[in-house]
N, C-alpha and C. Protein backbone atom coordinates (compact mmCIF):
# COMPACT_ATOMS: atom_id res chain seq x y z
N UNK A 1 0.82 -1.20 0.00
CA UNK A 1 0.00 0.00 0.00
C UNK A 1 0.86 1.25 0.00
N UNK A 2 1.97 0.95 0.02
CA UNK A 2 2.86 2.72 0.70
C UNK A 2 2.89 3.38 -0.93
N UNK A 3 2.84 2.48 -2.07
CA UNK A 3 3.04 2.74 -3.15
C UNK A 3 2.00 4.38 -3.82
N UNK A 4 0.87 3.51 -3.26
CA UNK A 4 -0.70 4.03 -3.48
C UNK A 4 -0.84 5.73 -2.53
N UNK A 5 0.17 5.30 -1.11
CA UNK A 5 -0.13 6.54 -0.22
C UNK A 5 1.31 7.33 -0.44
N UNK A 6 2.21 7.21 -1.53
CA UNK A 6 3.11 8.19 -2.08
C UNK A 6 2.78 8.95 -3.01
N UNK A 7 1.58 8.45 -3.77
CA UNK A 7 1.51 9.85 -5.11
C UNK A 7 0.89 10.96 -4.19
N UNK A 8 0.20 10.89 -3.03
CA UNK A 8 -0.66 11.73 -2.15
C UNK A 8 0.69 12.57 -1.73
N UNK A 9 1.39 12.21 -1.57
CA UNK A 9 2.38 13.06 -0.86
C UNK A 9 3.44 14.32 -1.55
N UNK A 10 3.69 15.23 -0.50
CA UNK A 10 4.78 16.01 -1.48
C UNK A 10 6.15 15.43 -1.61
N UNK A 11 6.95 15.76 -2.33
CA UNK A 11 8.01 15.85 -2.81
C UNK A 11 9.25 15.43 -1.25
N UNK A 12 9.85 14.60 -1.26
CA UNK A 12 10.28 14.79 0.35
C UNK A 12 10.21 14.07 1.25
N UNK A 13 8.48 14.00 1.09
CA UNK A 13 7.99 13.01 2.33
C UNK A 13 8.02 11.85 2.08
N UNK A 14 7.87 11.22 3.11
CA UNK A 14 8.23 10.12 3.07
C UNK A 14 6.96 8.74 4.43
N UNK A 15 6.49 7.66 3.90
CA UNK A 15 6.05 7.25 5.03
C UNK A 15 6.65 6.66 6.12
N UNK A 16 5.94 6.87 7.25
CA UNK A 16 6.43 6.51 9.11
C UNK A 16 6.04 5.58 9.00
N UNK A 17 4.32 5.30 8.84
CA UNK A 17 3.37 4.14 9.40
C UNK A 17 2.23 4.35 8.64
N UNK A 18 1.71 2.72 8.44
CA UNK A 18 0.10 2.37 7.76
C UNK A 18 0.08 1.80 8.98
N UNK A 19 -1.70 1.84 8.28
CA UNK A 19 -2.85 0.85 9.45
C UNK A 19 -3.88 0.91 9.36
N UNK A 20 -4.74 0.56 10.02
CA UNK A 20 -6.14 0.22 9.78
C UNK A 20 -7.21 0.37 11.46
N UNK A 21 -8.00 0.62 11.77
CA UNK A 21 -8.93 0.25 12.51
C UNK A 21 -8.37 -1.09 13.13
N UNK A 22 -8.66 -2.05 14.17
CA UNK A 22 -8.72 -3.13 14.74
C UNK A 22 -10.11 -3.67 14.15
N UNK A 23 -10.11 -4.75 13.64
CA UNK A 23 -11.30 -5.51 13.36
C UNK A 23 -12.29 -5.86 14.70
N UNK A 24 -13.74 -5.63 13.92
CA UNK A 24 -14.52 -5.85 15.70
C UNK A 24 -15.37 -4.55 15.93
N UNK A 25 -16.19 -5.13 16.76
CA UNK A 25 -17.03 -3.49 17.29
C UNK A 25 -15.83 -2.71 18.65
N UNK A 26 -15.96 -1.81 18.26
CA UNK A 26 -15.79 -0.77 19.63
C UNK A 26 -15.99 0.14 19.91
N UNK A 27 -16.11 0.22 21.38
CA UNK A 27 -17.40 1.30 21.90
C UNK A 27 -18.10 0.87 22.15
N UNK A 28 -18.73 -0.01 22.54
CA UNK A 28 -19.34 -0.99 23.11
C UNK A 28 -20.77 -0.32 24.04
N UNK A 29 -20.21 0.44 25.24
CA UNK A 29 -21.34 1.31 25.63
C UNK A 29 -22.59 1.99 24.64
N UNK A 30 -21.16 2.98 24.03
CA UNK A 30 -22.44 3.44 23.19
C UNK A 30 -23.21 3.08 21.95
N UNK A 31 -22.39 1.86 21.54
CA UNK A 31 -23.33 1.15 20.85
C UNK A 31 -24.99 0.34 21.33
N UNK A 32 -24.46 0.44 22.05
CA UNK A 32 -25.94 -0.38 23.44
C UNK A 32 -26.38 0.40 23.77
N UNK A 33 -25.99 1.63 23.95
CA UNK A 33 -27.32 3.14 24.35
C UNK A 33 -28.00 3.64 23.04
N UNK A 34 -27.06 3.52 22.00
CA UNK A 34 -27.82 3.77 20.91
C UNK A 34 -29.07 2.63 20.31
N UNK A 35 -28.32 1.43 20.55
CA UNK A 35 -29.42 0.89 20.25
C UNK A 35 -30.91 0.84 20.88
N UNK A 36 -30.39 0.73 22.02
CA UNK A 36 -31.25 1.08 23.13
C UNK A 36 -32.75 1.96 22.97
N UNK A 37 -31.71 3.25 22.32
CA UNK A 37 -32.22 4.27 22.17
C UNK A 37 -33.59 3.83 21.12
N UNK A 38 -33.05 3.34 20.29
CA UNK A 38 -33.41 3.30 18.66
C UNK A 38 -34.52 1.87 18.75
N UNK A 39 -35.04 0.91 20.16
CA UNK A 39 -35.58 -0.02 20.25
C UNK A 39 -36.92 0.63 19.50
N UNK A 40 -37.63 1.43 20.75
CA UNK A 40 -39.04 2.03 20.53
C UNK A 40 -39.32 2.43 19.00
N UNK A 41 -38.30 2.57 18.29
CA UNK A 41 -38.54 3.27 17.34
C UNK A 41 -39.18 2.13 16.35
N UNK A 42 -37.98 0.66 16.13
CA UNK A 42 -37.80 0.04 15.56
C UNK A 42 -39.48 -0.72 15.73
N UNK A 43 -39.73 -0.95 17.06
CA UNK A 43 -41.00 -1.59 17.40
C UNK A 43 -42.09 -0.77 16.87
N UNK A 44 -42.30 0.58 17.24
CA UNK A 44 -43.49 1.09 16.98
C UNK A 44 -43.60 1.43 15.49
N UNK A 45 -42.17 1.41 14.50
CA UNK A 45 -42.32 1.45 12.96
C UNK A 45 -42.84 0.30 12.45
N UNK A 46 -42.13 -0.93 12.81
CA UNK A 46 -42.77 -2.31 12.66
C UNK A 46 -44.45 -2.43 13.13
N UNK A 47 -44.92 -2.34 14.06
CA UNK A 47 -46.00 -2.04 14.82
C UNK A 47 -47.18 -1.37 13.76
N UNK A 48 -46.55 -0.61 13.44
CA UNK A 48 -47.16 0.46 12.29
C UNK A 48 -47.52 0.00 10.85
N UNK A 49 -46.47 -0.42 10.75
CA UNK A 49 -46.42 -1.10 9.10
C UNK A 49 -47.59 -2.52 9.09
N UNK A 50 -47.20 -3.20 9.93
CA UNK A 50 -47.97 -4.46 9.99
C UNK A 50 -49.16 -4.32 10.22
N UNK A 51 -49.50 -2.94 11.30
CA UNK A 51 -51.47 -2.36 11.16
C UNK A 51 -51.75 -2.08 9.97
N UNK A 52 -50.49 -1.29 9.02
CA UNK A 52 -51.73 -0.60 7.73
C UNK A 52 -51.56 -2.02 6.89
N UNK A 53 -50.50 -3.10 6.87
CA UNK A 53 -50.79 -4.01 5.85
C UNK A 53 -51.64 -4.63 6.13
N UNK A 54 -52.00 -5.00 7.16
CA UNK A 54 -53.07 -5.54 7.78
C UNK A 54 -54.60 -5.03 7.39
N UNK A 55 -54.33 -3.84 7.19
CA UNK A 55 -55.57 -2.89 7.19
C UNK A 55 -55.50 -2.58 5.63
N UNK A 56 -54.87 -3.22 4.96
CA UNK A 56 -55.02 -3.17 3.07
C UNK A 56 -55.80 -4.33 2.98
N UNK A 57 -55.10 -5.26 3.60
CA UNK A 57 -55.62 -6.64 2.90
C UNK A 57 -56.99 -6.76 3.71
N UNK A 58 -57.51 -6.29 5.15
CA UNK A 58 -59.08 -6.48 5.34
C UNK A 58 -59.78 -5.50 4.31
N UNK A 59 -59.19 -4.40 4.41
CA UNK A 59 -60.26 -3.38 3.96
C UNK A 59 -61.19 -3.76 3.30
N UNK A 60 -62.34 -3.04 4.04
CA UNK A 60 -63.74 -3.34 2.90
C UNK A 60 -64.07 -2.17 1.94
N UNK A 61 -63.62 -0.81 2.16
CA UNK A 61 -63.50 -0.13 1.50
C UNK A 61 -62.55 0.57 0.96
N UNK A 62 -62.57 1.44 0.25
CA UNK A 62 -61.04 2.78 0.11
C UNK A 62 -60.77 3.23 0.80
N UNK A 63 -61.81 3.91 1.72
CA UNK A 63 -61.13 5.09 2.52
C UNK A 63 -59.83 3.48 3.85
N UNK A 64 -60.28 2.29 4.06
CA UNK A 64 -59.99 1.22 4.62
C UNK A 64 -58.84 1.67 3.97
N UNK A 65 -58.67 0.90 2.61
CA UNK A 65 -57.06 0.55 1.94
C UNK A 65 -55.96 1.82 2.25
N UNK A 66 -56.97 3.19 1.92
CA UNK A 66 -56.35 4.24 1.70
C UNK A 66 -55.52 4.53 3.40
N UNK A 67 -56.55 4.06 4.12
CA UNK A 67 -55.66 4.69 6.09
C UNK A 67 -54.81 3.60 6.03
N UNK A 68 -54.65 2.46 5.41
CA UNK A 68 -53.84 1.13 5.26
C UNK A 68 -52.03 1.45 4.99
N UNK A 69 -52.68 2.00 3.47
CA UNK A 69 -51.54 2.84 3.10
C UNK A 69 -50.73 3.88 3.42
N UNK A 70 -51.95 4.73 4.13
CA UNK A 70 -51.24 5.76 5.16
C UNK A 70 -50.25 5.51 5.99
N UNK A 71 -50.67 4.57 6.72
CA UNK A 71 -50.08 3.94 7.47
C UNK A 71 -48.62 3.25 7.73
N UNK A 72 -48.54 2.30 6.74
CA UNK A 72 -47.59 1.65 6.03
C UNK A 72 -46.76 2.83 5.08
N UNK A 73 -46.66 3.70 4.72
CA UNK A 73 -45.75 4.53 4.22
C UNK A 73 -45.58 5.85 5.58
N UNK A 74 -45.97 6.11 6.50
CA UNK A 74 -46.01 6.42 7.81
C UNK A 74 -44.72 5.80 8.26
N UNK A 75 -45.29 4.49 8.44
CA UNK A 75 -44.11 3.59 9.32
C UNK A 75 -42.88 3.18 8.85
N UNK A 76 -42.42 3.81 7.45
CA UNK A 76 -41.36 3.50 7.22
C UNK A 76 -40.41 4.09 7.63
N UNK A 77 -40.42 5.22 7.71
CA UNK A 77 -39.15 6.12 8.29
C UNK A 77 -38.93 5.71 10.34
N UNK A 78 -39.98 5.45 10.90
CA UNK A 78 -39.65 5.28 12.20
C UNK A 78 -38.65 3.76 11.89
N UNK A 79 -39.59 2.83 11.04
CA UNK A 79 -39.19 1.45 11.26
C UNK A 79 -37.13 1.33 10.56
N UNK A 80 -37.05 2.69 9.31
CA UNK A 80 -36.09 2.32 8.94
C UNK A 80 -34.74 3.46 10.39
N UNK A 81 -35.20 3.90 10.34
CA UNK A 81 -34.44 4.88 11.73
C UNK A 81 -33.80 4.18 12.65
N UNK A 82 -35.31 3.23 13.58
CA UNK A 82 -34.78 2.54 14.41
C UNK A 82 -33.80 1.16 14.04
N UNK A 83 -34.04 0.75 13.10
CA UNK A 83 -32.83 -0.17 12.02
C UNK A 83 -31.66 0.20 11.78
N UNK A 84 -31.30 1.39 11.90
CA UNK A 84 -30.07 2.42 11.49
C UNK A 84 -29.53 2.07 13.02
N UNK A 85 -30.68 1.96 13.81
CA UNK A 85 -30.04 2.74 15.05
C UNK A 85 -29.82 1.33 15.66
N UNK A 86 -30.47 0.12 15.53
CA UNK A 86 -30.54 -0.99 16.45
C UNK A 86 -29.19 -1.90 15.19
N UNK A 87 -29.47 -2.12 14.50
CA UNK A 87 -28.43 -3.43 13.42
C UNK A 87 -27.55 -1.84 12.83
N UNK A 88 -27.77 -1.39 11.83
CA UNK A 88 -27.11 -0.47 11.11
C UNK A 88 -25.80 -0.25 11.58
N UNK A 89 -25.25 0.43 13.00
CA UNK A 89 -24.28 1.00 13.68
C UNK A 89 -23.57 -0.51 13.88
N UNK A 90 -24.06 -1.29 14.46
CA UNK A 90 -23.26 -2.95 14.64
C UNK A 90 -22.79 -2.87 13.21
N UNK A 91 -23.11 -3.03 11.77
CA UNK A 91 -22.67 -3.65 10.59
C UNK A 91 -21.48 -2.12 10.47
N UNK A 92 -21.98 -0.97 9.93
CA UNK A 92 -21.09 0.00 10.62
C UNK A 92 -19.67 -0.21 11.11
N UNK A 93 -19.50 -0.46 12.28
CA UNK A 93 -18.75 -0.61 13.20
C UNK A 93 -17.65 -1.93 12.97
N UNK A 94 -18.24 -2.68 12.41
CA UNK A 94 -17.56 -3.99 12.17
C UNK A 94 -17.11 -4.04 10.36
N UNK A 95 -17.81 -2.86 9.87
CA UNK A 95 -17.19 -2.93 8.10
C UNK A 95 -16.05 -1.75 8.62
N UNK A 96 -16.11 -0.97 9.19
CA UNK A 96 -14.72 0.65 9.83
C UNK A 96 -13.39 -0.44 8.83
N UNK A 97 -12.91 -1.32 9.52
CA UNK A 97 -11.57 -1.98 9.28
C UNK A 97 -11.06 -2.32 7.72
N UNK A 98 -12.04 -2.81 7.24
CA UNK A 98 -11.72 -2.81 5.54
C UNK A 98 -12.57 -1.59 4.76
N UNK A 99 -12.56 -0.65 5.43
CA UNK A 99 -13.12 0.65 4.74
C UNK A 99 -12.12 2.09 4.77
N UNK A 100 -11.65 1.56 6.08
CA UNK A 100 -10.69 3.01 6.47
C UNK A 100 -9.44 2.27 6.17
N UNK A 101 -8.45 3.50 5.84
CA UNK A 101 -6.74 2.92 6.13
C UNK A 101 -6.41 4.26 6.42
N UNK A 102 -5.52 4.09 7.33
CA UNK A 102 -4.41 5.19 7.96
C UNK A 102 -3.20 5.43 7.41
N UNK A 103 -2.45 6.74 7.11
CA UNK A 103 -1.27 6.97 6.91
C UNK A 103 -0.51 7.89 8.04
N UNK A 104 0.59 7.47 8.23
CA UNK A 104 1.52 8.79 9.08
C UNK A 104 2.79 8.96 7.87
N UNK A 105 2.79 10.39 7.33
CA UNK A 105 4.32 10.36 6.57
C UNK A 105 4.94 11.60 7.51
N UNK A 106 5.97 11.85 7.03
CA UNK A 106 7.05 12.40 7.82
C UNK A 106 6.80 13.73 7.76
N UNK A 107 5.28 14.32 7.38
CA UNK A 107 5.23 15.63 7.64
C UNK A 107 3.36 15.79 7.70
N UNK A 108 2.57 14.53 7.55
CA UNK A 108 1.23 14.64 7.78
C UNK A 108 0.60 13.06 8.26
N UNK A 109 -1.00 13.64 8.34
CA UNK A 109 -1.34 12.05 8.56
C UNK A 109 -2.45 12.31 7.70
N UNK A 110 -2.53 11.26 7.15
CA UNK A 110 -3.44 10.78 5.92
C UNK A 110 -4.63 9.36 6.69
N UNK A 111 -6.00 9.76 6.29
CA UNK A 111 -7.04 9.49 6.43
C UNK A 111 -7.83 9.25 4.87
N UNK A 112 -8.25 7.46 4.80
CA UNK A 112 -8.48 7.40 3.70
C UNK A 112 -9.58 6.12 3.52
N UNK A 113 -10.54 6.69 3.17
CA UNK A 113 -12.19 6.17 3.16
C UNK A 113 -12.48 5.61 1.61
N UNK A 114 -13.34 4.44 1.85
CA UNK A 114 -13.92 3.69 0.83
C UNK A 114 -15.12 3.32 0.72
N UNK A 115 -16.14 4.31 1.22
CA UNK A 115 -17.44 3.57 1.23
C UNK A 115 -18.67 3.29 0.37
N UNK A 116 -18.82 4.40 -0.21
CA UNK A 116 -20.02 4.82 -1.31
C UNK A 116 -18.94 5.23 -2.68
N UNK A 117 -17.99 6.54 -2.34
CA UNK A 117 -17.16 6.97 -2.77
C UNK A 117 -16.01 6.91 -2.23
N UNK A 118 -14.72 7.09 -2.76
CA UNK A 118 -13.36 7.47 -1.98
C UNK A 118 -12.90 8.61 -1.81
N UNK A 119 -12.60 8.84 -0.64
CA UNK A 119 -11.99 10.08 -0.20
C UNK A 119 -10.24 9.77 0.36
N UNK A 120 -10.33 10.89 0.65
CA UNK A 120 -8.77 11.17 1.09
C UNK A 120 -8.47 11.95 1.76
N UNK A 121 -8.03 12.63 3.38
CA UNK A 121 -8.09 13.55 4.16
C UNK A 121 -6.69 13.89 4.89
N UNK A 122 -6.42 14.67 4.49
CA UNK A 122 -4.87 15.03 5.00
C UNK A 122 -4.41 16.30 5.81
N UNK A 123 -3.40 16.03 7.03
CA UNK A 123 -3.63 16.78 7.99
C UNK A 123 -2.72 17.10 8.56
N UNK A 124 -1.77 18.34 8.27
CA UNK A 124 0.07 18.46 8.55
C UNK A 124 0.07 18.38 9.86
N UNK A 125 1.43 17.93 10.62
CA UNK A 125 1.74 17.98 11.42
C UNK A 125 2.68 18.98 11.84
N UNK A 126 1.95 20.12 12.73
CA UNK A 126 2.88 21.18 12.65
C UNK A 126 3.72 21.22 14.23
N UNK A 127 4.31 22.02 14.45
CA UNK A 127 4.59 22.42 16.08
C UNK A 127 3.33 22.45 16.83
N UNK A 128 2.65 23.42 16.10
CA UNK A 128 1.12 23.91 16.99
C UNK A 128 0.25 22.58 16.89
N UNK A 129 0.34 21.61 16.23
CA UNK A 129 -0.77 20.70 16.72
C UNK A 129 -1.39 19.83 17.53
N UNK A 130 -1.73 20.26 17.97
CA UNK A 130 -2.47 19.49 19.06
C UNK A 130 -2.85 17.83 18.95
N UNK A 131 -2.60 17.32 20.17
CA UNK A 131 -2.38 15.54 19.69
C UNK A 131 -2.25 14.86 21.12
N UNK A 132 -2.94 13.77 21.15
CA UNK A 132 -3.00 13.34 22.17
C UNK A 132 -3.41 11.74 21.86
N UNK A 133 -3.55 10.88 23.55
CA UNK A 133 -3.34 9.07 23.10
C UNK A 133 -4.72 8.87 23.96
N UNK A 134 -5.51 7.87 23.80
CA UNK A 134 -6.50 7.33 24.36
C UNK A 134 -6.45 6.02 24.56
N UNK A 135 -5.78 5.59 25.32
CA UNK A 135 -5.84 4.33 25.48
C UNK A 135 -7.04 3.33 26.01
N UNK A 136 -7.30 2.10 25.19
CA UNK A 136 -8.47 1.52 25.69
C UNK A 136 -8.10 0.13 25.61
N UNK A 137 -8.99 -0.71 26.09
CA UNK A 137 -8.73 -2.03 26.59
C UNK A 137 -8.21 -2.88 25.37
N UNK A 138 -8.67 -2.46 24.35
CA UNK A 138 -8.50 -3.32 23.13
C UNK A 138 -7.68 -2.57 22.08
N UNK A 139 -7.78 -1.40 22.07
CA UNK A 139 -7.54 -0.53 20.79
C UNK A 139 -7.19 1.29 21.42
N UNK A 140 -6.93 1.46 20.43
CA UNK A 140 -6.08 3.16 21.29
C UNK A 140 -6.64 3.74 19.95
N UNK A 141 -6.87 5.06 20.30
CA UNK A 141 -7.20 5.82 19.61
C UNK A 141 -6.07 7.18 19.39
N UNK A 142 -5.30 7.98 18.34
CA UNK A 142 -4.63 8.79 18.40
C UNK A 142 -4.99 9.97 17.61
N UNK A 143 -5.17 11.26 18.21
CA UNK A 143 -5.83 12.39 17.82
C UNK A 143 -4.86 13.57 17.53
N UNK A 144 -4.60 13.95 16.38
CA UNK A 144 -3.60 14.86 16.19
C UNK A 144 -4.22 16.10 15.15
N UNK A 145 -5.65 16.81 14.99
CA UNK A 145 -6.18 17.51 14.76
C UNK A 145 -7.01 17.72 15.32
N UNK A 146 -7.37 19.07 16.11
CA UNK A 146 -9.02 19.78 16.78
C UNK A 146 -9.84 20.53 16.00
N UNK A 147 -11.03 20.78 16.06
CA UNK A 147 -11.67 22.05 15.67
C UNK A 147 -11.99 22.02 16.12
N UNK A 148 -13.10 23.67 16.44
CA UNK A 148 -13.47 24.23 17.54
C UNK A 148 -14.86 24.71 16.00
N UNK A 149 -16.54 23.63 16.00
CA UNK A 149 -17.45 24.30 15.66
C UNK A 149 -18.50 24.43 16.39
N UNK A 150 -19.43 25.29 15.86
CA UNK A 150 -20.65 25.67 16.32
C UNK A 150 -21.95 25.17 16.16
N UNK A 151 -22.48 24.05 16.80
CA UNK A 151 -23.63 23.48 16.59
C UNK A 151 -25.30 24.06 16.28
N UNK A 152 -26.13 23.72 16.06
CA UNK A 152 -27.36 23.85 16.08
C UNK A 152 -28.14 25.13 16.92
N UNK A 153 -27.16 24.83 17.72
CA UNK A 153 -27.95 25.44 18.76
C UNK A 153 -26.92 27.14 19.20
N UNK A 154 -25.75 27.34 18.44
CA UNK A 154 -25.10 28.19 18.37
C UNK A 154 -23.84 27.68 20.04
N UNK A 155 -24.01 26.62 20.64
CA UNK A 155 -22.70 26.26 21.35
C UNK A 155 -21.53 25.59 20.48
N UNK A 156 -20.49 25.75 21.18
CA UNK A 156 -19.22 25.61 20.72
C UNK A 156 -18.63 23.65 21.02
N UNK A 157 -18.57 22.97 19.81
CA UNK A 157 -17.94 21.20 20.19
C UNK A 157 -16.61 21.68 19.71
N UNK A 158 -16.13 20.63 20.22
CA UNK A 158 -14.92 20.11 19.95
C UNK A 158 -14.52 19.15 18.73
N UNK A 159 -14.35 19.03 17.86
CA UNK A 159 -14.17 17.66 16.90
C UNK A 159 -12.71 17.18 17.06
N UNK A 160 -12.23 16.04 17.59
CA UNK A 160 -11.33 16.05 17.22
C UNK A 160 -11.20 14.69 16.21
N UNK A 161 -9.87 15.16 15.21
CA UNK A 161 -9.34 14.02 13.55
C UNK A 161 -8.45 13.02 14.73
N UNK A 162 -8.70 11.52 14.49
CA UNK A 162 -8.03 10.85 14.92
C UNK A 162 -7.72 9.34 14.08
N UNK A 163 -6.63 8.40 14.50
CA UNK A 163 -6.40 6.96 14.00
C UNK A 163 -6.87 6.60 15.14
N UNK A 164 -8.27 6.06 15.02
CA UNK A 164 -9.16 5.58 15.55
C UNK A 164 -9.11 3.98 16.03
N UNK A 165 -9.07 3.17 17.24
CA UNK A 165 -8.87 1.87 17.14
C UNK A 165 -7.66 1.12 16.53
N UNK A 166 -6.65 1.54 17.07
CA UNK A 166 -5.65 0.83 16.11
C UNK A 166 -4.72 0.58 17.23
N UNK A 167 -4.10 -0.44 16.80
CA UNK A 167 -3.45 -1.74 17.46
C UNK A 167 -2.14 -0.82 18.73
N UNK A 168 -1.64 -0.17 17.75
CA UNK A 168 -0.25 0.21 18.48
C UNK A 168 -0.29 1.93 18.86
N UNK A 169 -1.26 2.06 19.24
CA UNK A 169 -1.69 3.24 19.49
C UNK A 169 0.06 4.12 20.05
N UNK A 170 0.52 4.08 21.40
CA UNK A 170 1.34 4.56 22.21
C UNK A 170 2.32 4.90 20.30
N UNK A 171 3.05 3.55 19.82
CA UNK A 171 4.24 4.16 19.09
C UNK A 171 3.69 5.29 17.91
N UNK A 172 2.31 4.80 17.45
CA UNK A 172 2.07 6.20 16.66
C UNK A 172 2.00 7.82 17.36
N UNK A 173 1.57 7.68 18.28
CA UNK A 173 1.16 8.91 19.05
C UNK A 173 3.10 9.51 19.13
N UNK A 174 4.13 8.51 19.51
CA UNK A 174 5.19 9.05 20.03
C UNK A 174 5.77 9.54 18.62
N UNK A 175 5.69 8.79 17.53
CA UNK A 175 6.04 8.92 15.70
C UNK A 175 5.55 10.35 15.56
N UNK A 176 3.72 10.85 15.71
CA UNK A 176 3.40 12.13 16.11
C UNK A 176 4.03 13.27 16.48
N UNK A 177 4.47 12.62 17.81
CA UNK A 177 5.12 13.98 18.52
C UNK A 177 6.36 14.40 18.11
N UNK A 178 7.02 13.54 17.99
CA UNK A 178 8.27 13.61 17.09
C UNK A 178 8.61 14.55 15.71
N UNK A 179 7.42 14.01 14.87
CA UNK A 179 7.39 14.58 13.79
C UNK A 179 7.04 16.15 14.35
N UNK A 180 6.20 16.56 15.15
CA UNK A 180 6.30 17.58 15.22
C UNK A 180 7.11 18.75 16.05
N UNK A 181 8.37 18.03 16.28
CA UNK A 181 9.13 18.69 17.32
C UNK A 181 10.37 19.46 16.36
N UNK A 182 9.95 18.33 15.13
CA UNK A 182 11.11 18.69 14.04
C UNK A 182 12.55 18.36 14.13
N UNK A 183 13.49 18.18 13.31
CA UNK A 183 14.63 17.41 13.53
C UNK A 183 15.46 18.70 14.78
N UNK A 184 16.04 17.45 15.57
CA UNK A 184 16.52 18.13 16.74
C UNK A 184 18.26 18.17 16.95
């Protein structure tokens, strides 16, 4: 792969490290609150759909078929929502590993997606950047870009760009800091 993540690069650089996600769900919590979340939905869309089909095939009249139909095109958006929210995020979560690949070269980190379309996201490593390690039971997460936007509601998040789940978290994070301390 380093072949593929050199035409991306300038003149110079050179790659540190590839990688990938850890295969597997993680996050575990909030995958179970989300689903959680997303039960009622899934039930009362299902719930829904199966009254108006129900209520096509008795109907004795139109206005019958017609609240049938109402119904059943009603319940699709709850029933497909809570699907997003209950299975969707599990399949999600477990395709991340053969969808994403990571780059670190000797002056950025490269972020690179395959899902619908391909992308490519690249992110210098300067003095000023901010970067930090998350270590977790299975997988480490390493964050070496912030932004600071403004939501919905006009408050201020945090986003931070990270190599998300990946095996050797600590030596990338230290490859990171390095790179940005500049040759010493």
């Amino acid at each position: 792969m380093a072949e593929s993540w050199e035409r991306y690069f300038q003149p110079g650089e050179a790659l540190v490290w590839e990688g990938a996600p850890k295969p597997g769900v993680h996050g575990l919590a909030k995958i179970i609150g989300l689903a959680v979340f997303g039960l009622p939905f899934l039930g009362a869309g299902i719930g829904m759909l199966v009254a108006g089909l129900r209520q096509i095939a008795i109907g004795a009249s139109w206005a019958d078929i017609g609240l049938g139909l109402f119904l059943s095109v009603f319940a699709l958006p709850f029933a497909g929502a809570g699907a997003l929210m209950v299975v969707g995020q599990w399949w999600a979560a477990h395709e991340a590993h053969g969808k994403i690949r990571y780059a670190l070269s000797t002056r950025a980190a490269y972020i690179a997606k395959s899902y619908w379309a391909r992308s490519i996201e690249t992110y210098p490593i300067l003095p000023s950047t901010a970067t930090g390690l998350e270590k977790g039971r299975t997988a480490d997460t390493v964050w070496f870009h912030v932004r600071s936007e403004k939501d919905s509601d006009g408050d201020r998040t945090t986003i931070r760009i990270a190599f998300d789940n990946i095996a050797d978290g600590l030596s990338v994070y230290r490859m990171i800091r390095s790179i940005r301390m500049g040759p010493q």
